[in-house]
C-alpha atoms as a PDB file:
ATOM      1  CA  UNK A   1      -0.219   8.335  21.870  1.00  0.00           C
ATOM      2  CA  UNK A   2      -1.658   9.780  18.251  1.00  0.00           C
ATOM      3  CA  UNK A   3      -0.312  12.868  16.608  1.00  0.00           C
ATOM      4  CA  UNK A   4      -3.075  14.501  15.776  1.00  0.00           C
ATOM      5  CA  UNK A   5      -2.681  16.840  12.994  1.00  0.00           C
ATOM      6  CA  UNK A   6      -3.226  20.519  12.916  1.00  0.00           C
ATOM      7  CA  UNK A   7      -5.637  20.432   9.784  1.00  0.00           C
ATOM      8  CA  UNK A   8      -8.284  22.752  11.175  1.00  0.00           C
ATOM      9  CA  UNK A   9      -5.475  24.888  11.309  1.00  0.00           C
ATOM     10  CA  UNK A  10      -4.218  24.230   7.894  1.00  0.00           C
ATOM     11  CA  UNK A  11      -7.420  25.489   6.745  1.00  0.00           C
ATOM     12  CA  UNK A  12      -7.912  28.323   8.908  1.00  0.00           C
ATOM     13  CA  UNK A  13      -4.256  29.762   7.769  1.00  0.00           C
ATOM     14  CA  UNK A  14      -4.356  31.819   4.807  1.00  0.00           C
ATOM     15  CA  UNK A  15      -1.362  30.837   3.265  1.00  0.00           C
ATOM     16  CA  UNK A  16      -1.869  30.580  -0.704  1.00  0.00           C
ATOM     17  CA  UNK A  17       0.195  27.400  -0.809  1.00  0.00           C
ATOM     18  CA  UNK A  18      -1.506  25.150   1.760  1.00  0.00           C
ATOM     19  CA  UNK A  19      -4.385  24.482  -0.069  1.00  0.00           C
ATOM     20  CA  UNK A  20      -3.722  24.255  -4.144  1.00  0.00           C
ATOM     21  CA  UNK A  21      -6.861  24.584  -6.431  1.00  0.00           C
ATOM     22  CA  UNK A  22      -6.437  22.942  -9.522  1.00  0.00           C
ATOM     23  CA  UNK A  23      -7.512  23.089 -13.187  1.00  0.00           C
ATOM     24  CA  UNK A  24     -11.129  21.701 -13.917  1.00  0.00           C
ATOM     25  CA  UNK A  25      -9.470  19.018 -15.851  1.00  0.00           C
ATOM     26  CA  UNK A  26      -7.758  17.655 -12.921  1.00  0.00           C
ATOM     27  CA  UNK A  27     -10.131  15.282 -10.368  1.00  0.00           C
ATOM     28  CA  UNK A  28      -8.163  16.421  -7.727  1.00  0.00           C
ATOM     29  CA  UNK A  29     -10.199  18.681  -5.572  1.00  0.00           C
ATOM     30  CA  UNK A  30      -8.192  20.448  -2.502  1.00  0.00           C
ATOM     31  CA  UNK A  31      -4.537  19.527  -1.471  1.00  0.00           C
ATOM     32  CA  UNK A  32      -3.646  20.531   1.900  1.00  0.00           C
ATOM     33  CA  UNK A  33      -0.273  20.450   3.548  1.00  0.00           C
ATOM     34  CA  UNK A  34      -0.593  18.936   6.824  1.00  0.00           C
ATOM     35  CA  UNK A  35       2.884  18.514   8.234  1.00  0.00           C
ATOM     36  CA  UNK A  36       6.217  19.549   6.504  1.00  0.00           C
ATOM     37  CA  UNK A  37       6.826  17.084   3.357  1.00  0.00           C
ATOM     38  CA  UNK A  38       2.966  16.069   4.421  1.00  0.00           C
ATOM     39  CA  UNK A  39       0.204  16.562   2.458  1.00  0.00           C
ATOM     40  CA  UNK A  40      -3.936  15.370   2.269  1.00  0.00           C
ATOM     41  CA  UNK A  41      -5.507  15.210  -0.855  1.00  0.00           C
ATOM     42  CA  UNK A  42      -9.025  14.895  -2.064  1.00  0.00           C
ATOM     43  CA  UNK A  43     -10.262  13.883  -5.515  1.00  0.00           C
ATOM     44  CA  UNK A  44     -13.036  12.740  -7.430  1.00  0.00           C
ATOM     45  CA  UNK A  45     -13.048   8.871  -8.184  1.00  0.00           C
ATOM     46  CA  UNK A  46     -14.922   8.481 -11.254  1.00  0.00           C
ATOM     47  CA  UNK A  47     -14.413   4.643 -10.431  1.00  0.00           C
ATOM     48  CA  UNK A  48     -16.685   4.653  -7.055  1.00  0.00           C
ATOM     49  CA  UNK A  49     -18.345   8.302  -8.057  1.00  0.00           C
ATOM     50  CA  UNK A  50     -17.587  10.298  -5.082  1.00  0.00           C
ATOM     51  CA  UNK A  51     -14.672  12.054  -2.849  1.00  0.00           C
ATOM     52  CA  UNK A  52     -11.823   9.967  -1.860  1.00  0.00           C
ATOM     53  CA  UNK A  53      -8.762  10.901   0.035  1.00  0.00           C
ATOM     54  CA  UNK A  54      -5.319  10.307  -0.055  1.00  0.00           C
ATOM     55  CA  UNK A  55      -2.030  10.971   2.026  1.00  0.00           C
ATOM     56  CA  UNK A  56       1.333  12.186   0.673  1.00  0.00           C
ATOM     57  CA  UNK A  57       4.449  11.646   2.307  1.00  0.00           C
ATOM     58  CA  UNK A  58       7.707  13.590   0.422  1.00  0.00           C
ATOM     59  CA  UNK A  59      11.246  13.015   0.772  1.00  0.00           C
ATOM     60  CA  UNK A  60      13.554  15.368   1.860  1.00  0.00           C
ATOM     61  CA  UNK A  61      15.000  17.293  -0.880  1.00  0.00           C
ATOM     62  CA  UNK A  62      11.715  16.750  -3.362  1.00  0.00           C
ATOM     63  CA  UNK A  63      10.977  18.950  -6.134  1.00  0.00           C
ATOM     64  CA  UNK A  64       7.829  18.497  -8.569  1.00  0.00           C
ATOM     65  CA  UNK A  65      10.291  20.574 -11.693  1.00  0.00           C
ATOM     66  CA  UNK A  66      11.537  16.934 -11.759  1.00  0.00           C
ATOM     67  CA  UNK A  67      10.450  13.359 -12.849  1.00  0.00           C
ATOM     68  CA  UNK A  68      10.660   9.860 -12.064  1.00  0.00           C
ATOM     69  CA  UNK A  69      10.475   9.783  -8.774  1.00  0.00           C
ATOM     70  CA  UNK A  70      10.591   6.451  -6.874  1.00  0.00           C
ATOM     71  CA  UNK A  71       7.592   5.333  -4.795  1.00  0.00           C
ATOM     72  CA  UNK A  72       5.894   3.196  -2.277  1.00  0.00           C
ATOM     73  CA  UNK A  73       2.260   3.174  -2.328  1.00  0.00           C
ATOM     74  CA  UNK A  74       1.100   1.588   0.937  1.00  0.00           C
ATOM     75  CA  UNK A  75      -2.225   0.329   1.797  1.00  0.00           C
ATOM     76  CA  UNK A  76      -3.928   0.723   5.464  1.00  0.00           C
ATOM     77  CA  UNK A  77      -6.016  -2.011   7.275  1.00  0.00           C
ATOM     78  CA  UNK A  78      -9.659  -2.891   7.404  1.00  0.00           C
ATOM     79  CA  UNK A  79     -11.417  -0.150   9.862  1.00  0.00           C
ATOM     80  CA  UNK A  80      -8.400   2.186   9.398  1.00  0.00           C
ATOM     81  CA  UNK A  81      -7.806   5.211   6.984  1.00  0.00           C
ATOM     82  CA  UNK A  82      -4.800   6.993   4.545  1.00  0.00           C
ATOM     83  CA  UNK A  83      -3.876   9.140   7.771  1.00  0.00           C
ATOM     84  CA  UNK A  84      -3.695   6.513  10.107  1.00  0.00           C
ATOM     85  CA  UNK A  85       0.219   6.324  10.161  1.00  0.00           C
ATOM     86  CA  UNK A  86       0.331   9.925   9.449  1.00  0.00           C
ATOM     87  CA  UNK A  87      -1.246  10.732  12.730  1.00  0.00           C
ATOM     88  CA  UNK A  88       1.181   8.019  14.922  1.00  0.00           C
ATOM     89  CA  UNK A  89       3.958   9.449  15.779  1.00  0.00           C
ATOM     90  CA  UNK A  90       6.332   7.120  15.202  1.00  0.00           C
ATOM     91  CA  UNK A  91       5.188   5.593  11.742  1.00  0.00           C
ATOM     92  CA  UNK A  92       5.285   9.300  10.730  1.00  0.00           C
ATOM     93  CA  UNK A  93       8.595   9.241  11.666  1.00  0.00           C
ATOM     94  CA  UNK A  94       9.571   6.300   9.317  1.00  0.00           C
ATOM     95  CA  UNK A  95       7.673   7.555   6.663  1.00  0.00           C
ATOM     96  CA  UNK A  96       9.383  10.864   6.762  1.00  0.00           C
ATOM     97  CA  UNK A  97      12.421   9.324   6.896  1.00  0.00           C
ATOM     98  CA  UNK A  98      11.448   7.259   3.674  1.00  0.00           C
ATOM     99  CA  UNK A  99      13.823   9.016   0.326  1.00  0.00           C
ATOM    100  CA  UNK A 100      11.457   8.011  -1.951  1.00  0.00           C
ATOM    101  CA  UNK A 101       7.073   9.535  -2.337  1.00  0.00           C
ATOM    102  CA  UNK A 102       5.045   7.488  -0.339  1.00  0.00           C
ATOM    103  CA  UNK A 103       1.466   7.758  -1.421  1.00  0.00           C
ATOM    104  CA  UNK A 104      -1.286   6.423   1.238  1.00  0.00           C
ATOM    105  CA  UNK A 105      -4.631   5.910  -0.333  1.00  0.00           C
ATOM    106  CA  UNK A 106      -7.994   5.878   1.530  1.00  0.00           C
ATOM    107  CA  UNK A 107      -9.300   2.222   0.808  1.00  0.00           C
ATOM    108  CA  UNK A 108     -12.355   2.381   3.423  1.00  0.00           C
ATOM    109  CA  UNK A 109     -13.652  -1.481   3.911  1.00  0.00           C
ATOM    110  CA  UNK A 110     -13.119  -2.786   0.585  1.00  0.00           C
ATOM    111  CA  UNK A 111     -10.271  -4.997   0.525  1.00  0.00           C
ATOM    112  CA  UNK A 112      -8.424  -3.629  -2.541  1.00  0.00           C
ATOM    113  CA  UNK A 113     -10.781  -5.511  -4.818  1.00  0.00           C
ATOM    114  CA  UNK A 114     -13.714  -5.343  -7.303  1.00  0.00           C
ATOM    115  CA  UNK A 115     -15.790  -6.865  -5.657  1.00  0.00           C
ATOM    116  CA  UNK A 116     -18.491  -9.314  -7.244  1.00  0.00           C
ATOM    117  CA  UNK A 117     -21.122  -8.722  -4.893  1.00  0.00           C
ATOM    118  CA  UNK A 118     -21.102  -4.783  -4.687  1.00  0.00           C
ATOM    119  CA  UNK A 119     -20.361  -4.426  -8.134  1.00  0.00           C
ATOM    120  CA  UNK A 120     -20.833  -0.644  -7.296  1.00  0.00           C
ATOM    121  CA  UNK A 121     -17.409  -1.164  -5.478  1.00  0.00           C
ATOM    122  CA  UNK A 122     -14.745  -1.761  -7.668  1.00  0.00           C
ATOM    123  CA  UNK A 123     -11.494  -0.633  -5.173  1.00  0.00           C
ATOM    124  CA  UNK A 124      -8.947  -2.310  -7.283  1.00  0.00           C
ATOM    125  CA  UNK A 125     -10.098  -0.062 -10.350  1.00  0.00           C
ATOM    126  CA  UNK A 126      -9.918   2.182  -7.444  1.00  0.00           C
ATOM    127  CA  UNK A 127      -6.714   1.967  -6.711  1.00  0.00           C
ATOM    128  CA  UNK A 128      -5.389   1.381  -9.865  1.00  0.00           C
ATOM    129  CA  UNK A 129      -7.293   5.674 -10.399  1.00  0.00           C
ATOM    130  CA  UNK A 130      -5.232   6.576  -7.115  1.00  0.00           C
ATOM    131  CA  UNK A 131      -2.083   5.589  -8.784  1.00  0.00           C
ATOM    132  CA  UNK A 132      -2.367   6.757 -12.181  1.00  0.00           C
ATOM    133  CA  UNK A 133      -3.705  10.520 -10.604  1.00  0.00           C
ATOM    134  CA  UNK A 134      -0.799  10.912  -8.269  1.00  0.00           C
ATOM    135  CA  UNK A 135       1.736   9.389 -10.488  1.00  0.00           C
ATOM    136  CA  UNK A 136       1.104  12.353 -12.525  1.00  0.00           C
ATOM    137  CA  UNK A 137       0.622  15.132  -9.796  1.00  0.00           C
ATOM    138  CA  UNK A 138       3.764  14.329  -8.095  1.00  0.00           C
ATOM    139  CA  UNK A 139       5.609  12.969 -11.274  1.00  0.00           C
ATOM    140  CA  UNK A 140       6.045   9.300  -9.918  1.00  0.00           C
ATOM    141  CA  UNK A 141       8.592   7.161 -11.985  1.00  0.00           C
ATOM    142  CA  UNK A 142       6.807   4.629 -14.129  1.00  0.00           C
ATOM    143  CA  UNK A 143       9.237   2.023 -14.019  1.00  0.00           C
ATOM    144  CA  UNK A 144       8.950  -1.541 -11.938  1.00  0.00           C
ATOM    145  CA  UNK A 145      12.549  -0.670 -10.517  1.00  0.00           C
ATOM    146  CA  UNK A 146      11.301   2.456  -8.770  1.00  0.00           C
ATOM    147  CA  UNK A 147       7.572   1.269  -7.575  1.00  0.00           C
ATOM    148  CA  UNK A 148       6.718  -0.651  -4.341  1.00  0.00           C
ATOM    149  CA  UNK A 149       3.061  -1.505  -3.260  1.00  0.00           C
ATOM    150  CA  UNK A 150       2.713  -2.491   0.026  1.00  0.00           C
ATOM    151  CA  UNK A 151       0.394  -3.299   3.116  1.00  0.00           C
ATOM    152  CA  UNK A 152      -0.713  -3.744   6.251  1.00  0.00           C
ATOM    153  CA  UNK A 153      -3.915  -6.063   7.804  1.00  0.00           C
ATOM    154  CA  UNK A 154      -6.056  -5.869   4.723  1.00  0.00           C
ATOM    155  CA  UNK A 155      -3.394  -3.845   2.763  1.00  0.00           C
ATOM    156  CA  UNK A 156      -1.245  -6.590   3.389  1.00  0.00           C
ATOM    157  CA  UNK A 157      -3.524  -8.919   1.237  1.00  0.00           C
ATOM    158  CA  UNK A 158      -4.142  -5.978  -1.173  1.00  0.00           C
ATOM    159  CA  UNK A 159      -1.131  -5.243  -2.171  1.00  0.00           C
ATOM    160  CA  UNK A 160      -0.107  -9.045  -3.626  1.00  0.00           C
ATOM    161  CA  UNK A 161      -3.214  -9.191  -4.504  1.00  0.00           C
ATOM    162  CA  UNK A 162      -3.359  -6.091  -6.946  1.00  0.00           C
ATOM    163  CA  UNK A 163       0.124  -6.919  -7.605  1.00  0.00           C
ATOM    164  CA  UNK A 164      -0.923  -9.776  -9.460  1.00  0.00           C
ATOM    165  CA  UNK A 165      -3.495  -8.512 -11.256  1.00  0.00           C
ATOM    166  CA  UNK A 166      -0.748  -6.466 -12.888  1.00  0.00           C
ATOM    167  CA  UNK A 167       2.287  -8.384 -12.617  1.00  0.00           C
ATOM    168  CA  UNK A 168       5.753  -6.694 -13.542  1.00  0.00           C
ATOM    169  CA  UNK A 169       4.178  -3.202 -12.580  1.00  0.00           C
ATOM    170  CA  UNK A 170       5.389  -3.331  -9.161  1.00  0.00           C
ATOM    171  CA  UNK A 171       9.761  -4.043  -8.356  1.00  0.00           C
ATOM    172  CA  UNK A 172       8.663  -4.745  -4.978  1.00  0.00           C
ATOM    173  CA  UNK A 173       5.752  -6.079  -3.369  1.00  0.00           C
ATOM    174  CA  UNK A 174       5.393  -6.261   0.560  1.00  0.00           C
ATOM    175  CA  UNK A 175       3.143  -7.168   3.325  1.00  0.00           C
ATOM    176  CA  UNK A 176       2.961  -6.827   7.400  1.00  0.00           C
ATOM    177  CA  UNK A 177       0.778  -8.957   8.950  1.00  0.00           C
ATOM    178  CA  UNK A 178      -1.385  -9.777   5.954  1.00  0.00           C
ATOM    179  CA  UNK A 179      -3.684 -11.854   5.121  1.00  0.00           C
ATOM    180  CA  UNK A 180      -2.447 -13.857   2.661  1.00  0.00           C
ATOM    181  CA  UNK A 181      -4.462 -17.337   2.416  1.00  0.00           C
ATOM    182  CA  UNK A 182      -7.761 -15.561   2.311  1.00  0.00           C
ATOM    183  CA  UNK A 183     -10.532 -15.696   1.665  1.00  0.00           C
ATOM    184  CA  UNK A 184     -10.541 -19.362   2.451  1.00  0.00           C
ATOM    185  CA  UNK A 185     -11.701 -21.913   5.856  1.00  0.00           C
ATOM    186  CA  UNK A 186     -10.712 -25.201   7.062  1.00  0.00           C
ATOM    187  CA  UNK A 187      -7.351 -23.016   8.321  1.00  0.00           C
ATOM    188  CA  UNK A 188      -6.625 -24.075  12.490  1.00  0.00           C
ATOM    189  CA  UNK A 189      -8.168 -22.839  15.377  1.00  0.00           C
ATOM    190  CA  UNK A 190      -7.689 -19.153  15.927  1.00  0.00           C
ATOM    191  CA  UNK A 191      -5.459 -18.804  12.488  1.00  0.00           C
ATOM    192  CA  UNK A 192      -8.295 -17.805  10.416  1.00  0.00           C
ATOM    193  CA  UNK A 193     -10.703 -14.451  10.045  1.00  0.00           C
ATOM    194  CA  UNK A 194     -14.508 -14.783   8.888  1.00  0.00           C
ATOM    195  CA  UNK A 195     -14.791 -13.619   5.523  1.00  0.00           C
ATOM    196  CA  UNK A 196     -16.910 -10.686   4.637  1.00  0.00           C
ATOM    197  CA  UNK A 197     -19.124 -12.509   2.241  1.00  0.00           C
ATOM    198  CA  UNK A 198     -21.099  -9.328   1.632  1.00  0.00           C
ATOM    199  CA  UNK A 199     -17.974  -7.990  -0.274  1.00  0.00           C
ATOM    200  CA  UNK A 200     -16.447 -11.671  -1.315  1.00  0.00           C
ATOM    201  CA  UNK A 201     -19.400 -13.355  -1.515  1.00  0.00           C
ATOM    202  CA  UNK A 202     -20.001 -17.303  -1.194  1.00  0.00           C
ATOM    203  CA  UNK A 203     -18.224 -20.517  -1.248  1.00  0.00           C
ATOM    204  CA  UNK A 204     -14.927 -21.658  -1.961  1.00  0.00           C
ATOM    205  CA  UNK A 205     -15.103 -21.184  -5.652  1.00  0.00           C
ATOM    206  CA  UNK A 206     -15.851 -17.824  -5.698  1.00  0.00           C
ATOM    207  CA  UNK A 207     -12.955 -16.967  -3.107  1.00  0.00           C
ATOM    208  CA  UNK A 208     -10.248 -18.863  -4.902  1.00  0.00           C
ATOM    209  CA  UNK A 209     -10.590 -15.892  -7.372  1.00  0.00           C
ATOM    210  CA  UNK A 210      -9.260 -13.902  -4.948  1.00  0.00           C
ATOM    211  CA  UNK A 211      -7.420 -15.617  -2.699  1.00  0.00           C
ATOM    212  CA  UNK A 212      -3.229 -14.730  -3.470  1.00  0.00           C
ATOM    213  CA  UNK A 213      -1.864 -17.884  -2.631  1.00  0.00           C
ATOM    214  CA  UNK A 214      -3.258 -19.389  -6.084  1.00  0.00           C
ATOM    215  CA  UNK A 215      -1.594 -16.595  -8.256  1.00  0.00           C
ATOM    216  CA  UNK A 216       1.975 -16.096  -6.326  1.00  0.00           C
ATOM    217  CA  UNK A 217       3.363 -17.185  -9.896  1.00  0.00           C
ATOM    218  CA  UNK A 218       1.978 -14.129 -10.784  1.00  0.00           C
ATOM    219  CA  UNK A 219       4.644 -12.364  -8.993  1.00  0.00           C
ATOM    220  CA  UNK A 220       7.447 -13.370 -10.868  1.00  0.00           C
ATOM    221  CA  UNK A 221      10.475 -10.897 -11.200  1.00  0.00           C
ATOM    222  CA  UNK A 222       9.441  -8.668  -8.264  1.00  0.00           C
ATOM    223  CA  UNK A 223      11.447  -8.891  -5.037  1.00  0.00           C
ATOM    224  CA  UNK A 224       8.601  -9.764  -2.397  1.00  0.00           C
ATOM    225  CA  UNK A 225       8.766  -8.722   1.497  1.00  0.00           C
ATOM    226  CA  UNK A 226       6.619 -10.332   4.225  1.00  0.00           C
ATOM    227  CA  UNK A 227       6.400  -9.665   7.707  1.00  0.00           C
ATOM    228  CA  UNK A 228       4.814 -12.182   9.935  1.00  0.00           C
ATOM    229  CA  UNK A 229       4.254 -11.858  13.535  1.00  0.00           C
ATOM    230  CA  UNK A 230       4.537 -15.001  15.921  1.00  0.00           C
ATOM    231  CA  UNK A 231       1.136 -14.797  17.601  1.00  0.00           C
ATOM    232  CA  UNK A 232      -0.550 -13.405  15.033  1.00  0.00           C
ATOM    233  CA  UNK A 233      -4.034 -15.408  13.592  1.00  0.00           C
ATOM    234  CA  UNK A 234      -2.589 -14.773   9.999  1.00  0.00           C
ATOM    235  CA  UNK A 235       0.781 -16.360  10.799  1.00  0.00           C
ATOM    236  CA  UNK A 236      -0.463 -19.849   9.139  1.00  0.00           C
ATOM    237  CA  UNK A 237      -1.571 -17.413   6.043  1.00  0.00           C
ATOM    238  CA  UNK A 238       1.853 -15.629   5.777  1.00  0.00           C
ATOM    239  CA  UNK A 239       3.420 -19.492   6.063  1.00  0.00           C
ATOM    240  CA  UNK A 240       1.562 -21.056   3.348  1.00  0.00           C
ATOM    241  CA  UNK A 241       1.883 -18.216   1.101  1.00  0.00           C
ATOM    242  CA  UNK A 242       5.830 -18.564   1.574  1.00  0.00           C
ATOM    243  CA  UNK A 243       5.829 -22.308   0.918  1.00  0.00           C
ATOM    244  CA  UNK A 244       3.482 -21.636  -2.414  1.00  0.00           C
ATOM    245  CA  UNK A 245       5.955 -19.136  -3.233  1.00  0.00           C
ATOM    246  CA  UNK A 246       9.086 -21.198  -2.774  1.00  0.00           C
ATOM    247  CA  UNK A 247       7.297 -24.107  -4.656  1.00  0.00           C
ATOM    248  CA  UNK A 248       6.906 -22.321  -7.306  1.00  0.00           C
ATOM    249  CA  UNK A 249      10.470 -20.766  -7.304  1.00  0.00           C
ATOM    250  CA  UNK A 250      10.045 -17.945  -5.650  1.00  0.00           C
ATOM    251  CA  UNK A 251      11.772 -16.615  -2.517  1.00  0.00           C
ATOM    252  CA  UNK A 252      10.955 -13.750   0.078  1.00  0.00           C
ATOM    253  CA  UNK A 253      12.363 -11.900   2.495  1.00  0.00           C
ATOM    254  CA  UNK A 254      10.925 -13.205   5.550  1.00  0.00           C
ATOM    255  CA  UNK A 255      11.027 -11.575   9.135  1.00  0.00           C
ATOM    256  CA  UNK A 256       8.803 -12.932  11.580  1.00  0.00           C
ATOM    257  CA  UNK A 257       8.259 -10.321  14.663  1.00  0.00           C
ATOM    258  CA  UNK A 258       7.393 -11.241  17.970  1.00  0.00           C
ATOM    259  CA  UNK A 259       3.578 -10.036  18.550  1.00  0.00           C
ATOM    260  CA  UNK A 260      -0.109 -10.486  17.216  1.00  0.00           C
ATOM    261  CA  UNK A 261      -2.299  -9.026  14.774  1.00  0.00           C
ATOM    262  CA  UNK A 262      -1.785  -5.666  16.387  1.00  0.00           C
ATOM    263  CA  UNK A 263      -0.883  -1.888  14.961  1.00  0.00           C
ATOM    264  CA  UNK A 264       2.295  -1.741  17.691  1.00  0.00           C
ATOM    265  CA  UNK A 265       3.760  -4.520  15.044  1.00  0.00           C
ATOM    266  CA  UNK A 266       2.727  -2.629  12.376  1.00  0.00           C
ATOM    267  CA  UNK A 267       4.620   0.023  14.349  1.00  0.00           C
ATOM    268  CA  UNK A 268       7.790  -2.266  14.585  1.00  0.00           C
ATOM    269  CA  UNK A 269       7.124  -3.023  10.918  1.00  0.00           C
ATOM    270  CA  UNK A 270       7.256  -0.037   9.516  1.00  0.00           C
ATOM    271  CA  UNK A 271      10.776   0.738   9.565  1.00  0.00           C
ATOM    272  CA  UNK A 272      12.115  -2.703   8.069  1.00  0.00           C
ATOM    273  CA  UNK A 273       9.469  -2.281   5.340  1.00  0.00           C
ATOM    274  CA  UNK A 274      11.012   1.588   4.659  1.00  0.00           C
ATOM    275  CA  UNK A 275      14.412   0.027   4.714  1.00  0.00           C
ATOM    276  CA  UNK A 276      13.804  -3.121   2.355  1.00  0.00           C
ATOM    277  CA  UNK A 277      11.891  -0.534  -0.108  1.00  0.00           C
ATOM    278  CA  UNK A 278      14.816   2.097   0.218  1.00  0.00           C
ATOM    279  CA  UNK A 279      17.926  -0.845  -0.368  1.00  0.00           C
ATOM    280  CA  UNK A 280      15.934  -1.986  -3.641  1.00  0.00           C
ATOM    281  CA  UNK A 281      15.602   1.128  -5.302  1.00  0.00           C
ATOM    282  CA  UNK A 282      19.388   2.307  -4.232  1.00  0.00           C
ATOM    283  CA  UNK A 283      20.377  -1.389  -5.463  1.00  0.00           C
ATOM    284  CA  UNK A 284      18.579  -1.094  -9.199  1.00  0.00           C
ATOM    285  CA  UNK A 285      19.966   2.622  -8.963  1.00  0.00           C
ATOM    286  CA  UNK A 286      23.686   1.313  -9.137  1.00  0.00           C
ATOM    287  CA  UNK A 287      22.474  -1.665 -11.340  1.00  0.00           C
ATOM    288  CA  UNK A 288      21.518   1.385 -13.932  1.00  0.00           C
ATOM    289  CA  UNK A 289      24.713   3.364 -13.207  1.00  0.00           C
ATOM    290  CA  UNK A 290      26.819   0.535 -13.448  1.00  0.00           C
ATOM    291  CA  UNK A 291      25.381  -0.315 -16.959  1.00  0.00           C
ATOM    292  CA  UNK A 292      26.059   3.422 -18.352  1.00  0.00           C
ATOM    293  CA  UNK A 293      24.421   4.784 -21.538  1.00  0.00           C
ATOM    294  CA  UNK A 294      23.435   2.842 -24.101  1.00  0.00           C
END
């Protein structure tokens, strides 16, 4: 059953602090808390020219009088939106348990990418607007040891995907059920997806741009995180992406789940991804401490 969240209520309460205006330099329109440690935001994109939202998920204990805080930015599925987990109860769980920001972007139908057919919809400049603007509102760290991007369905190819486009921005990189041979054909019967050729466009040359399997190299230094499911049509995907990766000498942690292409995996999911995301930073955390000042 879906949480549904008491926004109309948010807005209706006149408490000051629920909804922040801020200076006309700043694109961000209206911030509304939600939930406790929850808020919504809404900003301008300059990069697609109109409103986009975003979800904000603190940890316990957060305080914006100080800096470099770790982060996971996490990217939703096609035909899904940035409050989709926020209004499950149980991935709202996880993500409140999360002790680092967890920043959800809205990323409509567009695959995370600029796309060479609507040039009008460039969602990796996009996303690359989301981060910089909410790195700075909530004062995200800016090193690769304390920033994750992952995803889920079509986040789950995003989030390499942008990854690569940027490599050593990201310490981790992750992906549930994603769609990681794609856009591509020729895969076996029911482990393939139609590509959306109106945002992709045609042929196999044009897709190889965009496909992540042919950049994993790209990925180098950042500890990568996939999560299969067994009966999944992406499973062949998430394989040959971890046989390109270990080819090239790469390794991942792998956990393969028992279900399909379904959100009650992404569910199950959820928690391992928190956990993998939550052990790296703690583990680069010690690395630092154990180095001392120098």
């Amino acid at each position: 059953m879906k949480f549904r969240l008491p926004l109309v209520c948010a807005v209706l309460c006149s408490v000051p602090a629920l909804a922040q205006q801020p200076k006309r330099t700043d694109p961000i329109v209206r911030v509304t808390t939600i939930a406790e440690r929850i808020e919504w935001g809404q900003f301008h994109s300059r990069v697609l020219g109109r409103t986009k939202g975003f979800c904000a998920v603190l940890p316990e204990g957060y305080r914006r009088t100080c800096g470099d805080w770790p982060v996971l930015f996490l990217l939703h599925g096609r035909g899904r939106n940035e409050r989709t987990l926020i209004d499950d109860r149980s991935c709202r769980e996880s993500l409140l348990q999360a002790p680092f920001v967890v920043i959800l972007p809205q990323g409509d139908d567009g695959w995370y990418i600029d796309s060479p057919v609507r040039t009008q919809d460039r969602y990796a400049s996009y996303l690359a607007e989301v981060i910089q603007w909410t790195a700075s509102r909530y004062r995200l760290s800016d090193s690769a040891a304390k920033r994750a991007i992952a995803g889920w369905s079509m986040g789950g190819y995003g989030a390499p995907r942008f990854a690569q486009t940027r490599p050593g921005r990201f310490g981790l990189v992750g992906s549930i059920i994603g769609l990681l041979d794609f856009p591509r054909t020729g895969l076996p019967p029911g482990q393939s997806y139609p590509v959306p050729v109106e945002r992709f466009g045609k042929g196999p040359a044009v897709w190889a741009r965009f496909n992540p399997i042919h950049s994993v190299e790209k990925l180098h230094g950042s500890r990568i995180v996939l999560i299969a499911a067994d009966e999944a049509f992406d499973r062949t995907m998430n394989e040959n992406f971890r046989r390109e990766l270990s080819r090239c000498g790469l390794q991942a942690d792998w956990i393969l789940l028992s279900g399909g292409h379904t959100f009650p995996v992404v569910r199950q999911a959820l928690p391992i991804l928190i956990d993998r995301v939550a052990r790296f930073f703690r583990c680069h955390e010690k690395r630092r401490g154990m180095s001392g000042p120098g």
